[in-house]
PDB file of N, CA and C in Angstrom:
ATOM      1  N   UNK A   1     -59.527 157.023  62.490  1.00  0.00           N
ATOM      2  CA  UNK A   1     -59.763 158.402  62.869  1.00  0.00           C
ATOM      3  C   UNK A   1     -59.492 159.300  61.678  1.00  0.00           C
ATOM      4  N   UNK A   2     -60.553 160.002  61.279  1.00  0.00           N
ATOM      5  CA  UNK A   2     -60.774 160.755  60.128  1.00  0.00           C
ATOM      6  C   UNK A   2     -59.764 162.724  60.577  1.00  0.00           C
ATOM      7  N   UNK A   3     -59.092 162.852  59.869  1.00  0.00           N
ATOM      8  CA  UNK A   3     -58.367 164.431  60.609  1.00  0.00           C
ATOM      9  C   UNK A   3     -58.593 165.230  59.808  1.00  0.00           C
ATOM     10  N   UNK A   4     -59.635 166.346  60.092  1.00  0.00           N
ATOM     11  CA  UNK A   4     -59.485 167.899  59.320  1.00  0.00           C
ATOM     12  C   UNK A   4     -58.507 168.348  59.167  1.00  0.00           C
ATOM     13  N   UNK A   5     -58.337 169.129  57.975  1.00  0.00           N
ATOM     14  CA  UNK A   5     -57.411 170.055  57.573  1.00  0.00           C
ATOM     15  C   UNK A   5     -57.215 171.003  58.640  1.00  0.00           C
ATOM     16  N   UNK A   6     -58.319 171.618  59.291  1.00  0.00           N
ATOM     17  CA  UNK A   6     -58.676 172.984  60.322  1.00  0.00           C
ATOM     18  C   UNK A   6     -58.153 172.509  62.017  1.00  0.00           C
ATOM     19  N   UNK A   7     -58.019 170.849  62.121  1.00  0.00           N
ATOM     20  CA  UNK A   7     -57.207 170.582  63.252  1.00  0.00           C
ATOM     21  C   UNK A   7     -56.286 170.299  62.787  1.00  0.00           C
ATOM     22  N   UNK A   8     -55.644 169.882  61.838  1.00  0.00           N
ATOM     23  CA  UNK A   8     -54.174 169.748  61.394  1.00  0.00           C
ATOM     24  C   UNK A   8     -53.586 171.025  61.352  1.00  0.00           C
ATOM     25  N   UNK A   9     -53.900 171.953  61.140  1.00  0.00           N
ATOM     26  CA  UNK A   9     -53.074 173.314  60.952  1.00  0.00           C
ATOM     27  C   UNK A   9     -53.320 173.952  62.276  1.00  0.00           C
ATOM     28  N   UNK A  10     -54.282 173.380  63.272  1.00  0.00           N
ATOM     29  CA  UNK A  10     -54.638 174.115  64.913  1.00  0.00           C
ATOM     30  C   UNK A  10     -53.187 172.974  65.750  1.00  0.00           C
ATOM     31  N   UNK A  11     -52.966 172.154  65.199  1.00  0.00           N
ATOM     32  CA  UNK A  11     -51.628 171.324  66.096  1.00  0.00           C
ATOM     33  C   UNK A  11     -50.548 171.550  65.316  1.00  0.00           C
ATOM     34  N   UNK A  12     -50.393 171.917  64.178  1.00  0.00           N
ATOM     35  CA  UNK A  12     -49.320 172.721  63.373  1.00  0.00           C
ATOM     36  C   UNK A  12     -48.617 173.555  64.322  1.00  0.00           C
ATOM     37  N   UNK A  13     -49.235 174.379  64.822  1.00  0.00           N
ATOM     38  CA  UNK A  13     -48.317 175.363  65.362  1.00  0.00           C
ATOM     39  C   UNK A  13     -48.226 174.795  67.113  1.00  0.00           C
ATOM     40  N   UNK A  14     -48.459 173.516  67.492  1.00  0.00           N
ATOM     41  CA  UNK A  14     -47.942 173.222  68.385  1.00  0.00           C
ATOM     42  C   UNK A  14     -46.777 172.024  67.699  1.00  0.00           C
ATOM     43  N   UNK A  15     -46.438 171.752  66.964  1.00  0.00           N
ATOM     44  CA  UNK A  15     -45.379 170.889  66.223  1.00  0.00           C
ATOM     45  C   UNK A  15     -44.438 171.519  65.228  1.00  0.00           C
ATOM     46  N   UNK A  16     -44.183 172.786  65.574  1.00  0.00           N
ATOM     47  CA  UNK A  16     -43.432 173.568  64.391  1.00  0.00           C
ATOM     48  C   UNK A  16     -42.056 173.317  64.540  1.00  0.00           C
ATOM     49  N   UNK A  17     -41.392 172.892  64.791  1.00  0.00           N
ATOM     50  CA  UNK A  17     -40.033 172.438  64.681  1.00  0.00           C
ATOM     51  C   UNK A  17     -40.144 171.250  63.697  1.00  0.00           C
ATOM     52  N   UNK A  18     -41.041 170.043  64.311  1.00  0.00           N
ATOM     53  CA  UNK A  18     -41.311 168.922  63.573  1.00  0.00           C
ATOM     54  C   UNK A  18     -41.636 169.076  62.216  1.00  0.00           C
ATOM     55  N   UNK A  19     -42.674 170.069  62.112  1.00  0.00           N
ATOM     56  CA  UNK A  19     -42.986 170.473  60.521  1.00  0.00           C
ATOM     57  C   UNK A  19     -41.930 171.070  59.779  1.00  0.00           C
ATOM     58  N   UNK A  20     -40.932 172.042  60.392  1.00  0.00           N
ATOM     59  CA  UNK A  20     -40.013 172.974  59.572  1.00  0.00           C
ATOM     60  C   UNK A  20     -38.894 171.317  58.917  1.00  0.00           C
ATOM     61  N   UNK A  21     -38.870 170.552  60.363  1.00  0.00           N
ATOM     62  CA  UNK A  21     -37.754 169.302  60.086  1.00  0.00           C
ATOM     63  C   UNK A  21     -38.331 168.345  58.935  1.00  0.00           C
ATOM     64  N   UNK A  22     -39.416 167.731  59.178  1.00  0.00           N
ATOM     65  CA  UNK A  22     -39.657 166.695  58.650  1.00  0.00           C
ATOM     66  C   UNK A  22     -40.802 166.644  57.604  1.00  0.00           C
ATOM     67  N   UNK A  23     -42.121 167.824  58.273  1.00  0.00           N
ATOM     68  CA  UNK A  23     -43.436 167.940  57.579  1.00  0.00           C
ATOM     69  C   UNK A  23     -43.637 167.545  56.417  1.00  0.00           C
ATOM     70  N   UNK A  24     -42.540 167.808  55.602  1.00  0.00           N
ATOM     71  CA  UNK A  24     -42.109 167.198  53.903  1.00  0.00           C
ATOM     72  C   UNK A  24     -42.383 165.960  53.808  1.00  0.00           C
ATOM     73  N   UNK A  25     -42.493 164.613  54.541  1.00  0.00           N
ATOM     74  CA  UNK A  25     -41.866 163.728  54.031  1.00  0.00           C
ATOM     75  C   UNK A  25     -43.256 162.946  54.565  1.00  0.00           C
ATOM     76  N   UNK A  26     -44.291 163.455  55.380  1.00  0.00           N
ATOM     77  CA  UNK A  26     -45.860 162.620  55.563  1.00  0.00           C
ATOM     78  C   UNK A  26     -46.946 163.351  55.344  1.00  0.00           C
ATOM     79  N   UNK A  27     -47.555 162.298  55.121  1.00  0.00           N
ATOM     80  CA  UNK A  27     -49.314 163.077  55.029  1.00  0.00           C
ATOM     81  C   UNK A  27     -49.902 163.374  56.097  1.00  0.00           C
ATOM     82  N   UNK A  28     -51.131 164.402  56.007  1.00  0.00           N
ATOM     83  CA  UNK A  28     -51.779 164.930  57.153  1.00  0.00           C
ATOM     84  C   UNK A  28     -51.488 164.205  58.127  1.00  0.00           C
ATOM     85  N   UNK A  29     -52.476 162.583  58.055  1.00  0.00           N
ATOM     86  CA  UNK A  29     -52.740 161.720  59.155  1.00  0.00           C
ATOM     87  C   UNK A  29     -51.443 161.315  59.689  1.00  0.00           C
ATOM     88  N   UNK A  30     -50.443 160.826  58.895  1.00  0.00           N
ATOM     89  CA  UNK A  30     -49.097 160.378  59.278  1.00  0.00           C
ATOM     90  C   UNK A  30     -48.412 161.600  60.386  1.00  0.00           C
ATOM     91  N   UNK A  31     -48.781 162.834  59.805  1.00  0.00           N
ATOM     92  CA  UNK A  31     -47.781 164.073  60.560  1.00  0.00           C
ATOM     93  C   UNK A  31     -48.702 163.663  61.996  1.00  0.00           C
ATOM     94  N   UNK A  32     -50.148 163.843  61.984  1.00  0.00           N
ATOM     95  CA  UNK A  32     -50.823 164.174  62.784  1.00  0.00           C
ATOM     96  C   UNK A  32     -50.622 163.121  64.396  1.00  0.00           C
ATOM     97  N   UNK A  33     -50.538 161.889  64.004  1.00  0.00           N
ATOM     98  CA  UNK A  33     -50.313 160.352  64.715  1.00  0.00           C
ATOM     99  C   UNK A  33     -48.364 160.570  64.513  1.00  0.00           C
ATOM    100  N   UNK A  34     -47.770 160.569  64.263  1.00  0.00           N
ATOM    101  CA  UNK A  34     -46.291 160.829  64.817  1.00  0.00           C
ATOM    102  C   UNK A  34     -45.660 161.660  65.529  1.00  0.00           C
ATOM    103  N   UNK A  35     -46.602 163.104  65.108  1.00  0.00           N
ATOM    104  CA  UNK A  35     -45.757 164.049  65.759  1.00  0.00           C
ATOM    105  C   UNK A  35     -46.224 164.318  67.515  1.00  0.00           C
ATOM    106  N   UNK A  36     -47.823 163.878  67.293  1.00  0.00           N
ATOM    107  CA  UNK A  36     -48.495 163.720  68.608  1.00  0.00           C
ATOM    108  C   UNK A  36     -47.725 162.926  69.585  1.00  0.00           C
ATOM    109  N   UNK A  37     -47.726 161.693  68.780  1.00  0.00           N
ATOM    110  CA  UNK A  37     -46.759 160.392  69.349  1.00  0.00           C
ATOM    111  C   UNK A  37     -45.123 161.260  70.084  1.00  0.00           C
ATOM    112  N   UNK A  38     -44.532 161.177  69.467  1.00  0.00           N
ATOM    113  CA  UNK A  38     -42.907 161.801  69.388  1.00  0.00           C
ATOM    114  C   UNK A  38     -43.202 162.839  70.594  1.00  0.00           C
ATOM    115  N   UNK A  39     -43.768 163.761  70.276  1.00  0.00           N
ATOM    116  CA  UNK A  39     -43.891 164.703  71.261  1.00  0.00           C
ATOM    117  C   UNK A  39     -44.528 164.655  72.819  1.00  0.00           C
ATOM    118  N   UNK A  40     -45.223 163.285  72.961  1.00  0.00           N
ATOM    119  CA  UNK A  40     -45.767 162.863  74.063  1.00  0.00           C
ATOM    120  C   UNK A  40     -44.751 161.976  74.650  1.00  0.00           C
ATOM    121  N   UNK A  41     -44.008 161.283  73.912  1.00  0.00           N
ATOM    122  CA  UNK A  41     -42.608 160.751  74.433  1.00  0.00           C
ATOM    123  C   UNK A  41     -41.531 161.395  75.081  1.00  0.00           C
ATOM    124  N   UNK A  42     -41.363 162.342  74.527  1.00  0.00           N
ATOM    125  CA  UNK A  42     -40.047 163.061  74.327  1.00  0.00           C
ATOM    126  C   UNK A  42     -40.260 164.347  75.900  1.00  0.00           C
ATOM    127  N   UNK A  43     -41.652 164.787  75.276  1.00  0.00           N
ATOM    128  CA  UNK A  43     -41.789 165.971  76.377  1.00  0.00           C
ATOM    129  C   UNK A  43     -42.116 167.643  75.869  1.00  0.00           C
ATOM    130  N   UNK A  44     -41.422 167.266  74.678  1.00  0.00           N
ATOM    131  CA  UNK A  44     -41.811 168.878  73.843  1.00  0.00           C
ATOM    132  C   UNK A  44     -41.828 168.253  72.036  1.00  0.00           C
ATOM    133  N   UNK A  45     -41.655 169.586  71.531  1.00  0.00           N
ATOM    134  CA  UNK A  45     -41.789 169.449  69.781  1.00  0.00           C
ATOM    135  C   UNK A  45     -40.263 169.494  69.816  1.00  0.00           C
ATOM    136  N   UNK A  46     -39.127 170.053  70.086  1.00  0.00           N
ATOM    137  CA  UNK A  46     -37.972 170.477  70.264  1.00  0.00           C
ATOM    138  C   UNK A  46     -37.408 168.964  70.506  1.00  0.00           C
ATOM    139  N   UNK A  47     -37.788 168.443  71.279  1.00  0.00           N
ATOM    140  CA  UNK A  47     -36.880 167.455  72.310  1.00  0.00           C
ATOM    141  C   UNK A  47     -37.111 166.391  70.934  1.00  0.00           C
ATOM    142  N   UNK A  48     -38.411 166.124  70.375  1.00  0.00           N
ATOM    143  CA  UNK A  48     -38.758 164.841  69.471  1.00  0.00           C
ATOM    144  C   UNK A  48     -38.049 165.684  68.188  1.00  0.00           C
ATOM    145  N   UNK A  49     -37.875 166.785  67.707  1.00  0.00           N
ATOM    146  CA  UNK A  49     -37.492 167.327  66.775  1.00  0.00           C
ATOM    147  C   UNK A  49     -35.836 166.901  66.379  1.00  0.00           C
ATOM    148  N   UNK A  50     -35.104 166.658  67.994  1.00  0.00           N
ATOM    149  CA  UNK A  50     -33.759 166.232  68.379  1.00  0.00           C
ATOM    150  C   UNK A  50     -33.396 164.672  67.664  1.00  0.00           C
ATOM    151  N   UNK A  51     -34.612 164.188  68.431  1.00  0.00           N
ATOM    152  CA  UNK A  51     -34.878 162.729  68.632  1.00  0.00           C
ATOM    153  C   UNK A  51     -34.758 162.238  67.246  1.00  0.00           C
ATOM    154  N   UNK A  52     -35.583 162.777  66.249  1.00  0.00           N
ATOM    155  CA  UNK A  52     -35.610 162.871  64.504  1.00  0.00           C
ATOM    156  C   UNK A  52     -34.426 163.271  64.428  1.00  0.00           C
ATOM    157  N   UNK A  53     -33.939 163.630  64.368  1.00  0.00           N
ATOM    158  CA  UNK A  53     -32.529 164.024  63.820  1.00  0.00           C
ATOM    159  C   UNK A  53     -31.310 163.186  64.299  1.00  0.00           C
ATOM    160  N   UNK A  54     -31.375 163.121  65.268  1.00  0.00           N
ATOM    161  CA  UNK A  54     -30.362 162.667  65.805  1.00  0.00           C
ATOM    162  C   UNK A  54     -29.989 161.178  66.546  1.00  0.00           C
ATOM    163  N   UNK A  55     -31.298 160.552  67.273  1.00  0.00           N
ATOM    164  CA  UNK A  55     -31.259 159.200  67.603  1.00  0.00           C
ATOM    165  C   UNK A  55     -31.005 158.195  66.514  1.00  0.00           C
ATOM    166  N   UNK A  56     -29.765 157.346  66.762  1.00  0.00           N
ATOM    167  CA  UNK A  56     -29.891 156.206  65.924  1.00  0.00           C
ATOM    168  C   UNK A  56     -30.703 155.124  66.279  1.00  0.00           C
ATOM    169  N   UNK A  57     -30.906 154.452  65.434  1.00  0.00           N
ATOM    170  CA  UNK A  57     -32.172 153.377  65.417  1.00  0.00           C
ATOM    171  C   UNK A  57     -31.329 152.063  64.736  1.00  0.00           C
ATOM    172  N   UNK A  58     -30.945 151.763  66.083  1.00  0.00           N
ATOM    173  CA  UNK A  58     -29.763 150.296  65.326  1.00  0.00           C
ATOM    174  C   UNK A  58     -30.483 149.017  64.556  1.00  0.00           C
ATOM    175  N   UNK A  59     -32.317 148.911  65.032  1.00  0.00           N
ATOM    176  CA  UNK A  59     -33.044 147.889  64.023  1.00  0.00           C
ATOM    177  C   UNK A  59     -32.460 148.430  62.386  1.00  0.00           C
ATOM    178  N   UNK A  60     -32.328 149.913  62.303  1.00  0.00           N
ATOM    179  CA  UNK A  60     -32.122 149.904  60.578  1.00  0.00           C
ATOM    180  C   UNK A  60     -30.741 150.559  60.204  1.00  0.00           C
ATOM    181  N   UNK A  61     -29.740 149.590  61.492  1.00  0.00           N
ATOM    182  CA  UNK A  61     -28.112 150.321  60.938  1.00  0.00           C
ATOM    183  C   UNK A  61     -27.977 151.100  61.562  1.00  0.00           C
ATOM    184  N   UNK A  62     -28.408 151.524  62.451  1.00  0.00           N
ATOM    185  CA  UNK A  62     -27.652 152.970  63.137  1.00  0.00           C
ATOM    186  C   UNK A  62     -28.229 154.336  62.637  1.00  0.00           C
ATOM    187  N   UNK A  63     -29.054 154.425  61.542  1.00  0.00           N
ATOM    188  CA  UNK A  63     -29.838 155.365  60.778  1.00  0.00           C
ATOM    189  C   UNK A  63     -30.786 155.777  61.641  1.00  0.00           C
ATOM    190  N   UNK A  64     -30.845 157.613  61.666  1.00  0.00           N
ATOM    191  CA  UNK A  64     -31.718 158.401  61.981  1.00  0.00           C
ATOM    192  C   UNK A  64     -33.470 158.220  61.468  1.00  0.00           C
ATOM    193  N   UNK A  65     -34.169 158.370  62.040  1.00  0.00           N
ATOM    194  CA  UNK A  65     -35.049 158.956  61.609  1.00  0.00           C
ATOM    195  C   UNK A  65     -35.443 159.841  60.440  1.00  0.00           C
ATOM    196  N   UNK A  66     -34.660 160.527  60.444  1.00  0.00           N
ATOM    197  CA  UNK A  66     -34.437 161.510  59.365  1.00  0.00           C
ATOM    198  C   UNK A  66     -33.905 161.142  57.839  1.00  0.00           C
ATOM    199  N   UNK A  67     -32.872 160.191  58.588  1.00  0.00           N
ATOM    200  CA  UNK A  67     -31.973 159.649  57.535  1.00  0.00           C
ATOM    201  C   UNK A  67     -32.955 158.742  56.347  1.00  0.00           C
ATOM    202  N   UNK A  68     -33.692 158.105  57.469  1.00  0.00           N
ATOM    203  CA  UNK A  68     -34.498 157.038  56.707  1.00  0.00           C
ATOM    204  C   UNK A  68     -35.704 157.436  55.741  1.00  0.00           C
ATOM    205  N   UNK A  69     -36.092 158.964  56.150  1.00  0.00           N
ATOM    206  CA  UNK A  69     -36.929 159.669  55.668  1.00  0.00           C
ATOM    207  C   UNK A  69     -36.538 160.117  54.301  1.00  0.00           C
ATOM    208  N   UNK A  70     -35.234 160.578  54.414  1.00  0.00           N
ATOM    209  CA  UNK A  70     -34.740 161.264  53.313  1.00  0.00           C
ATOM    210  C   UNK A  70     -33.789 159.931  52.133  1.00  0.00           C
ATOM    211  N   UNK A  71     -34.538 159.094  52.351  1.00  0.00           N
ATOM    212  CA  UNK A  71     -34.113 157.508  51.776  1.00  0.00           C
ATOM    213  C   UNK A  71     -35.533 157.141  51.583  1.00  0.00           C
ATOM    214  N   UNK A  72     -36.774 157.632  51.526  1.00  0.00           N
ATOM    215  CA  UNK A  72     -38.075 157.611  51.019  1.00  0.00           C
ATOM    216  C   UNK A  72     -38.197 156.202  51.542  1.00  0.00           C
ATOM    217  N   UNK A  73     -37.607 156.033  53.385  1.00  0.00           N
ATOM    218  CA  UNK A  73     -38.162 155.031  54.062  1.00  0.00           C
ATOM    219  C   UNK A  73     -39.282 155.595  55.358  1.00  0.00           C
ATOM    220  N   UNK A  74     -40.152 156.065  54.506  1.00  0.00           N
ATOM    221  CA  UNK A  74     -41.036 156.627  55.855  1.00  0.00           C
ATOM    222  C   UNK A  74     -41.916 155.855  56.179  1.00  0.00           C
ATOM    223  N   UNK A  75     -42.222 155.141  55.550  1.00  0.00           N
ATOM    224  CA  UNK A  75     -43.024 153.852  56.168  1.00  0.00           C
ATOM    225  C   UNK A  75     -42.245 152.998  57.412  1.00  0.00           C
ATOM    226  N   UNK A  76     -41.101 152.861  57.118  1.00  0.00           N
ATOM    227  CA  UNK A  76     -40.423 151.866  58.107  1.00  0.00           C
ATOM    228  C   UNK A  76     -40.389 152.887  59.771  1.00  0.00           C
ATOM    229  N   UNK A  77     -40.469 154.326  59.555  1.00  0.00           N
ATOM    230  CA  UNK A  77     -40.133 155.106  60.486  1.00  0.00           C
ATOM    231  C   UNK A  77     -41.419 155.085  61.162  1.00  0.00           C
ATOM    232  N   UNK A  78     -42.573 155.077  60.707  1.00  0.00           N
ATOM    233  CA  UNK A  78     -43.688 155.077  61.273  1.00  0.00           C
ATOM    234  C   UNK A  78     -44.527 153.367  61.777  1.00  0.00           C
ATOM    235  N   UNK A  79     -43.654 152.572  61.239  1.00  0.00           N
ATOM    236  CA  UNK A  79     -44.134 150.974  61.676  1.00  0.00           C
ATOM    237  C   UNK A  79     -43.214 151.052  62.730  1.00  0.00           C
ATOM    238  N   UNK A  80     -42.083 151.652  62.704  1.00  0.00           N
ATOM    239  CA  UNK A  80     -41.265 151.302  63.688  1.00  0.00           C
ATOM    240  C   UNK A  80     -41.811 152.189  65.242  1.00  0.00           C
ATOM    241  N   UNK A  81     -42.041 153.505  65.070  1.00  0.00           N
ATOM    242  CA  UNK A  81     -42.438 154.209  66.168  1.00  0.00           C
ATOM    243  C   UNK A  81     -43.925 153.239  66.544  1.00  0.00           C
ATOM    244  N   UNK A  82     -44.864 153.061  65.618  1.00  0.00           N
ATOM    245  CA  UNK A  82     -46.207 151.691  66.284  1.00  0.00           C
ATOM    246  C   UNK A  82     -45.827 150.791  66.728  1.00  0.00           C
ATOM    247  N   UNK A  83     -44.328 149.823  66.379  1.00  0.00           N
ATOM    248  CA  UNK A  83     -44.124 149.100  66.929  1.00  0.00           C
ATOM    249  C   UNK A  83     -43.702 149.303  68.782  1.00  0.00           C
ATOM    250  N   UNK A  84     -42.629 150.171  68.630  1.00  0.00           N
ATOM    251  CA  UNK A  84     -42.526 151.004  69.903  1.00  0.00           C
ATOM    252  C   UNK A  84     -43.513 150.793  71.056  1.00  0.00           C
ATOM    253  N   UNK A  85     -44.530 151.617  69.949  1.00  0.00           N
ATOM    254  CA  UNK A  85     -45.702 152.088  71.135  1.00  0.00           C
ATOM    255  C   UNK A  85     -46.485 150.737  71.735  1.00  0.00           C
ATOM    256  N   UNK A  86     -46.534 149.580  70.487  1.00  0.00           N
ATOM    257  CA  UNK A  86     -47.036 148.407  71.119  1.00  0.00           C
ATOM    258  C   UNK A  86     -46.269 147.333  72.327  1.00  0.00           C
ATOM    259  N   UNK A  87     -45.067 148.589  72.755  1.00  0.00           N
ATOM    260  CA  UNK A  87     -44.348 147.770  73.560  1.00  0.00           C
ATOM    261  C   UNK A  87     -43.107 146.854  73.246  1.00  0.00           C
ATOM    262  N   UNK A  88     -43.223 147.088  71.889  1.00  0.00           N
ATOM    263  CA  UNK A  88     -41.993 146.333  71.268  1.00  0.00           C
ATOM    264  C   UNK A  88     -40.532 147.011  71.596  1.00  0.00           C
ATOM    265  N   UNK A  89     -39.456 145.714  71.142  1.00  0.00           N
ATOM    266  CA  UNK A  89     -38.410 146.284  71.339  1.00  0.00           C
ATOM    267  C   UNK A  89     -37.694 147.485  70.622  1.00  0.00           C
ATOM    268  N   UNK A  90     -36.899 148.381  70.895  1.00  0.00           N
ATOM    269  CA  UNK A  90     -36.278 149.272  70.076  1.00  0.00           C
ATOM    270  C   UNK A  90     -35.230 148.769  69.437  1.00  0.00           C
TER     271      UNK A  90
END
């Protein structure tokens, strides 16, 4: 799935917590497929905004989301939320 710039910045402002938190640390498509994700889980941008920050993730130590981000592990954060979604374990 190919994502415009002109729908990335039209779901921008339904993910603005997520962007102020994290937006730094993925590309369009990555923001676009996580934050959708996160926020369809969670229930709001706020609640997954929490979730990033604050849930530990004992597959990588007990490390946040965030944490792992700001450790230029954003790949593992986004295999891990696909894994998730494929039903895998947390």
């Amino acid at each position: 799935m190919r994502v415009t710039i002109i729908e990335l910045k039209s779901n921008e402002s339904n993910f603005q917590n997520l962007t102020q938190c994290c937006g730094k640390f993925f590309d369009e498509n990555e923001k676009l497929y996580l934050f959708s994700t996160l926020v369809a889980w969670t229930g709001s941008d706020i609640k997954a905004t929490q979730w990033f920050q604050s849930e530990t993730i004992s597959a990588f130590g007990g490390k946040t989301a965030f944490q792992l981000c700001k450790k230029d592990q954003t790949d593992a954060v986004i295999k891990y939320i696909r894994h998730i979604e494929r039903g895998g374990f947390a």
